[in-house]
Protein backbone atom coordinates (compact mmCIF):
# COMPACT_ATOMS: atom_id res chain seq x y z
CA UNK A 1 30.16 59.99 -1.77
CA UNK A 2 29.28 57.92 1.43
CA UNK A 3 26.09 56.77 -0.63
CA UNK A 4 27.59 55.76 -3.61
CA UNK A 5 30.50 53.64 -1.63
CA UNK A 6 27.34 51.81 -0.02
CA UNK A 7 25.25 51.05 -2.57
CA UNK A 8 27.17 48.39 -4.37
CA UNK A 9 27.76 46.67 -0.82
CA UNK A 10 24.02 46.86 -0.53
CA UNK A 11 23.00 45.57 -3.72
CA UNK A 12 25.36 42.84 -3.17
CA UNK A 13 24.02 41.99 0.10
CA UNK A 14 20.62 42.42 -0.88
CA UNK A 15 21.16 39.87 -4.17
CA UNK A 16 22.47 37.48 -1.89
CA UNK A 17 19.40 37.36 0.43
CA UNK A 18 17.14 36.94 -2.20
CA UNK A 19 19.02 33.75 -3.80
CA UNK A 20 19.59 32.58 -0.37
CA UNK A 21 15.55 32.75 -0.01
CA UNK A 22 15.15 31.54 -3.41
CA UNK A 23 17.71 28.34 -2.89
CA UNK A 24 16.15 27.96 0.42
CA UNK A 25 12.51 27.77 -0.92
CA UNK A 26 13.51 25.55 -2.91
CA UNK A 27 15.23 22.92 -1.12
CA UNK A 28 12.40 22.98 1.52
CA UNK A 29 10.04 22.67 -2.02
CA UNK A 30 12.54 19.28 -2.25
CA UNK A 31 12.11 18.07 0.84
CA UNK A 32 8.29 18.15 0.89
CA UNK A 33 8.43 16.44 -2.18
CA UNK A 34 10.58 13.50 -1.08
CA UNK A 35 8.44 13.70 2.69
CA UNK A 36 5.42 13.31 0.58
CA UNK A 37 7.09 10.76 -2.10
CA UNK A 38 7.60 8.81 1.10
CA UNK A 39 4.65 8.89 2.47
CA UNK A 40 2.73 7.48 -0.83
CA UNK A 41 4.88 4.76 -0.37
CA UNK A 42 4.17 3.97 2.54
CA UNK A 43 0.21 4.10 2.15
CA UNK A 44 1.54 1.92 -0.50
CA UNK A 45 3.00 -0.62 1.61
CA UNK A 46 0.43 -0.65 4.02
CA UNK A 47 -2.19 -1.29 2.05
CA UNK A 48 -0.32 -3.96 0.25
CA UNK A 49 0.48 -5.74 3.55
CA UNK A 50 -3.32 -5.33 4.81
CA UNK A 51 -4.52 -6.38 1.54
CA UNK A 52 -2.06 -9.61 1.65
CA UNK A 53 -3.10 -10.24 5.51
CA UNK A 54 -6.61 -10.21 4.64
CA UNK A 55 -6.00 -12.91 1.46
CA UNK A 56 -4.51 -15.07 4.68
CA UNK A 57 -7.38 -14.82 6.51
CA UNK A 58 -9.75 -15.72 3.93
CA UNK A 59 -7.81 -18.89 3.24
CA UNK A 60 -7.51 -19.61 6.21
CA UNK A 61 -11.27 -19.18 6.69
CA UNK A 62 -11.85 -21.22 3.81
CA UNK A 63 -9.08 -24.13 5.10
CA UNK A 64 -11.12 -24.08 8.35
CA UNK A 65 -14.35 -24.31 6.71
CA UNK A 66 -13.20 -27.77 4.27
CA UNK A 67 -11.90 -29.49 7.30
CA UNK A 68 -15.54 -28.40 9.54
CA UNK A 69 -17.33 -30.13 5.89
CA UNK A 70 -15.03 -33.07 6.31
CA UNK A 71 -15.40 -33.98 9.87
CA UNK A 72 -19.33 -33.46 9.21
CA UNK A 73 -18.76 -35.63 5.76
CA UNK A 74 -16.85 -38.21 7.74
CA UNK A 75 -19.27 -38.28 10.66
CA UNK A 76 -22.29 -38.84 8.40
CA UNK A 77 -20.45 -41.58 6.85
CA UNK A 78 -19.95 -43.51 10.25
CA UNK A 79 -23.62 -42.98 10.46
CA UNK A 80 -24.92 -44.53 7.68
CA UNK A 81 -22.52 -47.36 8.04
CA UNK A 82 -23.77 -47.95 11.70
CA UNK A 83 -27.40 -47.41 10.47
CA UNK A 84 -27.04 -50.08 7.30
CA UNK A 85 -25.95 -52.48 10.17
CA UNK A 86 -28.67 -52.13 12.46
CA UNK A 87 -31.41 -51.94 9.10
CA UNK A 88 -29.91 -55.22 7.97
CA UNK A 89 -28.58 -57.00 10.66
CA UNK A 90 -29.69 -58.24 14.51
CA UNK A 91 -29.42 -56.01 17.64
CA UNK A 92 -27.87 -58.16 21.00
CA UNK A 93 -28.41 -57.39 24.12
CA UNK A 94 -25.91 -55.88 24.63
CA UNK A 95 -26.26 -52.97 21.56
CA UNK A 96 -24.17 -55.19 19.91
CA UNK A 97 -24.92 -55.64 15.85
CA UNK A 98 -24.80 -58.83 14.33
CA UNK A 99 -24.80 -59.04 10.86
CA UNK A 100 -24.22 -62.52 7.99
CA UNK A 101 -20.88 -61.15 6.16
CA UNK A 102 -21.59 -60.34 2.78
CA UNK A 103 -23.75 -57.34 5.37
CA UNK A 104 -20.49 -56.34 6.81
CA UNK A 105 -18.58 -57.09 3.34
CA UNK A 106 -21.35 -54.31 1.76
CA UNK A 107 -21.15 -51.56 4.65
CA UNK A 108 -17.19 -51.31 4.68
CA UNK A 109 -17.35 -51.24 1.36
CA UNK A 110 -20.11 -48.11 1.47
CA UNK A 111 -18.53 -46.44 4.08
CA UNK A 112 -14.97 -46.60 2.40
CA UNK A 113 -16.78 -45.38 -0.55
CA UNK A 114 -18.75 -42.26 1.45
CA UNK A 115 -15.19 -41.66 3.06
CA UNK A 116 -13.22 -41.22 -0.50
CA UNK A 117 -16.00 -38.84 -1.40
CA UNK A 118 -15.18 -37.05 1.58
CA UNK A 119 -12.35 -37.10 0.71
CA UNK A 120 -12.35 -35.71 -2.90
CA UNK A 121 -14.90 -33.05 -2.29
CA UNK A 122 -12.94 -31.69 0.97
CA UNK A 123 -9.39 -32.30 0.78
């Protein structure tokens, strides 16, 4: 009779460790999910932010790059305004130019005209 007061106890016992393992597999089966879930999201993120760093960077680059091709732009345009002078007009000595005014009149006007370029290509 000892047996047959036990087994129902047993059963019980033993029904409620297997839903307990079953309940437990599956909330840990959960939390991987969500830990992994996460962790896409993250990669997500990350690569978002590295993508959107290096965009930065290249513009930046690029900004960097115009104004170098402007200075140069600008530079070359003093240039050939100082070299028109000298072509077309008398050296003192000094180093001095000396140039009639419609000279003068034409070289500010091509320099101011190199410069705008400059301008519009780089700016």
């Amino acid at each position: 009779m000892n047996k047959d007061k036990l087994i129902l106890p047993v059963t019980i016992l033993l029904a409620a460790i297997i839903i307990g393992g079953f309940i437990y597999a599956s909330q840990t089966a959960k939390q991987q999910s969500i830990e992994r879930q996460q962790r896409i999201e993250l990669e997500a993120k990350q690569a978002e932010l590295q993508a959107e760093k290096e965009q930065q960077d290249k513009i930046k680059q690029e900004e960097e790059l115009k104004q170098l091709n402007l200075s140069y732009c600008l530079e070359k345009a003093d240039e050939a305004y100082l070299s028109y002078l000298k072509l077309n007009g008398t050296t003192n000595k000094d180093g001095s130019v000396t140039t009639p005014t419609y000279i003068s009149d034409i070289a500010n006007k091509n320099k101011q005209n190199d410069k705008d370029n400059c301008y519009k290509q780089y700016k």
